[in-house]
Protein backbone atom coordinates (compact mmCIF):
# COMPACT_ATOMS: atom_id res chain seq x y z
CA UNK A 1 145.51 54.11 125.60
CA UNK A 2 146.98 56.58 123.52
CA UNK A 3 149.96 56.34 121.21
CA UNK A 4 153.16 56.12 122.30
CA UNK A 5 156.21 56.22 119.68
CA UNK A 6 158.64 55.27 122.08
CA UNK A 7 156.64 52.18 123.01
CA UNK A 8 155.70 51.15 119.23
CA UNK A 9 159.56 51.77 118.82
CA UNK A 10 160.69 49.59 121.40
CA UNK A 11 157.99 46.58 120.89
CA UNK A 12 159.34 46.34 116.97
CA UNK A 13 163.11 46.55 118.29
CA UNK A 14 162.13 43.58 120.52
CA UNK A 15 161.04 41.34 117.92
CA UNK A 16 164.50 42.07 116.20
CA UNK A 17 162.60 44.95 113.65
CA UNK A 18 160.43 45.11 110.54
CA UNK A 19 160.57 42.48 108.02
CA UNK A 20 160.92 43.42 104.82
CA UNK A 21 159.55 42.12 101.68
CA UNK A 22 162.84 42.73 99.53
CA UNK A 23 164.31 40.09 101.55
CA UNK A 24 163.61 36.77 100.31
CA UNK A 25 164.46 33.96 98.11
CA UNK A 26 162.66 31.00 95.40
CA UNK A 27 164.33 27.58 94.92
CA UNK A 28 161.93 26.61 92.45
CA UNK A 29 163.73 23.34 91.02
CA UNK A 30 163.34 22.09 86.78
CA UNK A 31 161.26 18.49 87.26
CA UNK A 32 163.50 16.00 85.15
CA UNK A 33 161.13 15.69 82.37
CA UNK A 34 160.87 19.29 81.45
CA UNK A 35 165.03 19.15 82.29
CA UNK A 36 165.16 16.67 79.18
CA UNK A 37 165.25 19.58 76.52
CA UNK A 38 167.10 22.51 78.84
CA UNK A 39 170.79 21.29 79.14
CA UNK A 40 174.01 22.93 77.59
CA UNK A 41 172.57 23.87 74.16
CA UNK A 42 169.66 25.40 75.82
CA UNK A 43 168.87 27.32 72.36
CA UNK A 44 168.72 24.48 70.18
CA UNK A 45 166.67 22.52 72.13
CA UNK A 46 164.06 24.99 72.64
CA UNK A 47 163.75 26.53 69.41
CA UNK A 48 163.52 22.90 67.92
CA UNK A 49 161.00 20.73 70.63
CA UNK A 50 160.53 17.19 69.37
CA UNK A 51 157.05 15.59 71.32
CA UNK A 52 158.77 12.55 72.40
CA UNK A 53 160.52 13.27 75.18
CA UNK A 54 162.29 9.82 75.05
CA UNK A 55 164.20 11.15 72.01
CA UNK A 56 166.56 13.43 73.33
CA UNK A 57 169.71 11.62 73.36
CA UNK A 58 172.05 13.89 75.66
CA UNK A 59 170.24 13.68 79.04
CA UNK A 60 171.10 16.23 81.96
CA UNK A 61 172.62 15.00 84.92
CA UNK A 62 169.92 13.66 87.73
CA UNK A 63 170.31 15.38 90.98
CA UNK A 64 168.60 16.95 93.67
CA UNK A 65 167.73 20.18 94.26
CA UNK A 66 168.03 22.13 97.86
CA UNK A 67 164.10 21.37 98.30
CA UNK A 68 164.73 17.65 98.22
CA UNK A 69 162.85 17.50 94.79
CA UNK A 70 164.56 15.60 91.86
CA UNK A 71 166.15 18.98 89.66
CA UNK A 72 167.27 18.04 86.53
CA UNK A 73 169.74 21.05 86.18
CA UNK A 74 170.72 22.79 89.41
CA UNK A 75 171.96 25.93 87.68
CA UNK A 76 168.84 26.86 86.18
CA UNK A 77 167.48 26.86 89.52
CA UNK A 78 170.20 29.38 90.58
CA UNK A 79 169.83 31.42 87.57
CA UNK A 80 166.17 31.78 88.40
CA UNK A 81 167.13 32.73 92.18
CA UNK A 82 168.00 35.43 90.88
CA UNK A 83 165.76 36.56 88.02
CA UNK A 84 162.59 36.27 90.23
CA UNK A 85 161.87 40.13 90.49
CA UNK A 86 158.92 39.72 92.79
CA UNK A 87 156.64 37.20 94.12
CA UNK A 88 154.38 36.50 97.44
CA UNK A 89 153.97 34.22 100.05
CA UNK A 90 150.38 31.86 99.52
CA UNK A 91 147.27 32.44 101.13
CA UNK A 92 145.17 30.18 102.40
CA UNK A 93 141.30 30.51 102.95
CA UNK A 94 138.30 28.19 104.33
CA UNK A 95 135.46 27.60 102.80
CA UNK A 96 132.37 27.53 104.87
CA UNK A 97 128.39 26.25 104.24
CA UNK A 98 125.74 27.75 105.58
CA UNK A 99 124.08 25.37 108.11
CA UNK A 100 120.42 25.68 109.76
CA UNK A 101 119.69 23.43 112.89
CA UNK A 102 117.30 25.36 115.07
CA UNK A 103 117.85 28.98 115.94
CA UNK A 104 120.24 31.43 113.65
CA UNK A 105 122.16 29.92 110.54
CA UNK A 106 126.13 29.62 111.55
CA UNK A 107 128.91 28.40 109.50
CA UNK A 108 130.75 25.21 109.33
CA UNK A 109 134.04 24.60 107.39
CA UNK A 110 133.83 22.42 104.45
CA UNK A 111 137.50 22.32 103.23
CA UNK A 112 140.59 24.63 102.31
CA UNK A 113 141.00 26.58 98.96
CA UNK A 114 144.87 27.69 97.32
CA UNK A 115 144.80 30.12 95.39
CA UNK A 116 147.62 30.18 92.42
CA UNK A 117 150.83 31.73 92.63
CA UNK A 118 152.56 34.10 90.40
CA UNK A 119 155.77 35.03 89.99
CA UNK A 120 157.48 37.79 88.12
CA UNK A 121 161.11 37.16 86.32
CA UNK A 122 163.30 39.61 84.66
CA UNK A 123 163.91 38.71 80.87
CA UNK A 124 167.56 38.78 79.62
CA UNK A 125 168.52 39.50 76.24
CA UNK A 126 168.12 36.13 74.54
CA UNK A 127 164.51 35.35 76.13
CA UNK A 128 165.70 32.64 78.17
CA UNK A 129 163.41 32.73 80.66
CA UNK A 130 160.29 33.01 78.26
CA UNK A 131 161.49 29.92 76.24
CA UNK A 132 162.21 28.03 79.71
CA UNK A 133 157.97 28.40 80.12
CA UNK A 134 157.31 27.77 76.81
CA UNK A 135 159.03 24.77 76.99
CA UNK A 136 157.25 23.65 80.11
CA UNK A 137 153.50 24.23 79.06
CA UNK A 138 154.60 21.84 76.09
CA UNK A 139 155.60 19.37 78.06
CA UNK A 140 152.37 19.40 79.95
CA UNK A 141 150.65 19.87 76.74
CA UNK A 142 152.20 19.75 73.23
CA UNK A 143 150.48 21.77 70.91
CA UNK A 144 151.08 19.50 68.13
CA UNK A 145 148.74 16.38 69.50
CA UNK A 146 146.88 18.62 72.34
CA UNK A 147 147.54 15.62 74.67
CA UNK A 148 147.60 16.29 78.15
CA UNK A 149 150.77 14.37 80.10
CA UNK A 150 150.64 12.22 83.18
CA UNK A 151 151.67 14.72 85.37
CA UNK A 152 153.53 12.12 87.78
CA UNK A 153 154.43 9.87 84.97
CA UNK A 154 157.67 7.28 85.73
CA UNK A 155 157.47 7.72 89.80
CA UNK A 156 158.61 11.11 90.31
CA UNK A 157 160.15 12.00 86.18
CA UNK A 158 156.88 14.18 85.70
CA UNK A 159 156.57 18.04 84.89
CA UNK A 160 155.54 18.70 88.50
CA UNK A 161 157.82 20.30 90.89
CA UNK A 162 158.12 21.72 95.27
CA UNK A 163 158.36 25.59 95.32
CA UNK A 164 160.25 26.98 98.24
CA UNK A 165 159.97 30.82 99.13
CA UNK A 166 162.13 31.85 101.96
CA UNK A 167 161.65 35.26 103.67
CA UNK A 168 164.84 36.25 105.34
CA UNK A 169 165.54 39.07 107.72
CA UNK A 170 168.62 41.87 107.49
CA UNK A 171 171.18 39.70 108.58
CA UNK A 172 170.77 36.17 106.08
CA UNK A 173 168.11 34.73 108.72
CA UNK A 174 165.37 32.38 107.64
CA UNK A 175 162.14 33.92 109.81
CA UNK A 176 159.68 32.09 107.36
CA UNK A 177 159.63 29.67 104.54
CA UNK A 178 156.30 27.91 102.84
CA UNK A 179 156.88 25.47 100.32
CA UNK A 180 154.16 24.62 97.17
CA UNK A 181 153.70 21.02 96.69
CA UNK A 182 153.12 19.81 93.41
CA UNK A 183 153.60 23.13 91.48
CA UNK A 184 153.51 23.16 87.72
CA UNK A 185 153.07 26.30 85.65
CA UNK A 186 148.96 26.90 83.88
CA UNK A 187 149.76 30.52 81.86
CA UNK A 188 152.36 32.68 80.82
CA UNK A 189 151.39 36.14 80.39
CA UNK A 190 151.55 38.47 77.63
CA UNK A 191 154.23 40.68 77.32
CA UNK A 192 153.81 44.03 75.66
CA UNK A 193 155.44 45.65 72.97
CA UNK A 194 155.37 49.54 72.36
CA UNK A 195 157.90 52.07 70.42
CA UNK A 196 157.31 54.21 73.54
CA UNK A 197 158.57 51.85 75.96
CA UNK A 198 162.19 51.88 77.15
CA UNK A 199 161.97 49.81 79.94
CA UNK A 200 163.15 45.73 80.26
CA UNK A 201 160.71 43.19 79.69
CA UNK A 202 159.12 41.11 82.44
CA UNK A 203 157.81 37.66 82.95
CA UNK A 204 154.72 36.87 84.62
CA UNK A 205 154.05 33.14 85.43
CA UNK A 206 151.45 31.49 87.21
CA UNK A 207 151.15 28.25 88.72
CA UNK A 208 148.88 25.89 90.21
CA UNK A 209 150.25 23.97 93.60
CA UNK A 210 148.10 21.08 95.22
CA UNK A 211 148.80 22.74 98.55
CA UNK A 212 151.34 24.23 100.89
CA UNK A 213 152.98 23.60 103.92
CA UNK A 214 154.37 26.23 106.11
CA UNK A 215 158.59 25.59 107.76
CA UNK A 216 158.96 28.03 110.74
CA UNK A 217 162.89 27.59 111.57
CA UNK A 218 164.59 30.77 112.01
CA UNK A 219 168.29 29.59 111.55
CA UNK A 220 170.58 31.19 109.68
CA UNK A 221 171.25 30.04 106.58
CA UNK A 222 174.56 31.05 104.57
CA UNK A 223 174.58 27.51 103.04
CA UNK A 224 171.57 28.06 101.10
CA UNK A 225 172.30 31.64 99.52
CA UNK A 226 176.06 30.83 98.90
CA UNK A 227 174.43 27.58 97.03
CA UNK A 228 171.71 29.61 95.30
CA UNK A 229 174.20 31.89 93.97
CA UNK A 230 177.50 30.06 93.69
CA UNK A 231 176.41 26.22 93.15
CA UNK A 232 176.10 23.68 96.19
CA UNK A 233 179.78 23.40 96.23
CA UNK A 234 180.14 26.49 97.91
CA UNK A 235 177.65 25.85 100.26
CA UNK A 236 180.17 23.21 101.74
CA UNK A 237 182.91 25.50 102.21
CA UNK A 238 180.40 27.45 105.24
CA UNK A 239 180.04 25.80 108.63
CA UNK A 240 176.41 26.26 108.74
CA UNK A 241 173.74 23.74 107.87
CA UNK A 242 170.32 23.87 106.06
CA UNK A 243 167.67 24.81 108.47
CA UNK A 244 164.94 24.07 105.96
């Protein structure tokens, strides 16, 4: 059959039109034991990290965060709503052996494979979002003793966290959302420095995720970008509920 544009037109219009990768969203909540040293005097408590996390004395407020996770500071996950320039949504891929019964040699799958995930964050003035990293990579391991954390330690007060990244259409509407389970951040990357440069700086980090599982409703969702932007109590002021 040969092209037609009127019919590739009208089977995208169907399906509501293109979706477009500028259009989406990461709730990526702060697990309470990195939230220990990121409260109000962000600053101080990065530029000075003690290794026991028992002794900071001014803990941040327990709640949770619009992935269901424990966040130990809601407005960090907002600020990074916004900061995260770019991103993707996960792969997934099968492994396979080669198996030889009698006749040609087929495949059989042995189990599934995630890849990490990186995201990309735009750096502000006073390097918040580069000492925000730092500080988590020393909670999984501080660089004074080189001793790995429990990663779950205290039920669910560990340094792992659930990544959601929504992909929304023109009009506010969730069309797709995946969420990493058991995310926690393995490298930062370098960051260049040149005289000849005059752009911003940006922040690549990568993380590792146990796995991922895929939410398909489509509903719209004003709650969760007036909450992402404005705090959850303005997502209570919009007669629309969460749809993931």
């Amino acid at each position: 059959m040969s092209f037609s544009p009127n019919l590739f037109l009208s089977n995208i219009l169907s399906k509501d039109g293109l979706a477009k990768p500028s259009r989406f969203e990461v709730i990526l909540p702060i697990p309470p034991q990195v939230g220990q040293f990121v409260g109000n005097s962000i600053l101080e408590k990065l530029l000075n990290l003690p290794n026991i996390l028992l002794d900071i004395t001014d803990q941040v407020t327990q709640s949770r965060s619009v992935t269901g996770q424990p966040n130990a500071n809601p407005s960090i996950t907002r600020y990074l709503a916004l900061q995260c320039e770019s991103t993707e949504l996960p792969g997934r891929t099968i492994s396979t052996q080669d198996v030889k019964i009698y006749g040609p040699v087929f495949k059989v799958p042995t189990q599934t494979v995630y890849n990490d995930h990186s995201f990309s964050f735009i750096c502000t003035n006073d390097f918040y979002e580069r000492k925000l990293f730092d500080t988590w990579l020393e909670c999984i391991n501080p660089s004074d003793t080189n001793n790995f954390r429990y990663p779950k330690a205290d039920g669910n007060n560990g340094y792992m966290t659930s990544i959601k990244i929504i992909q929304y259409d023109e009009f506010i509407k969730q069309i797709y959302a995946v969420e990493l389970l058991d995310a926690f951040p393995i490298a930062v990357s370098a960051q260049p420095l040149s005289w000849m440069e005059e752009g911003f700086h940006r922040l690549n980090v990568q993380f590792s995720y146990q796995k991922y599982r895929v939410l398909y409703e489509s509903n719209y969702d004003l709650a969760a970008a007036a909450a992402a932007l404005f705090g959850s109590a303005a997502s209570r002021l919009l007669p629309f509920n969460r749809a993931i």
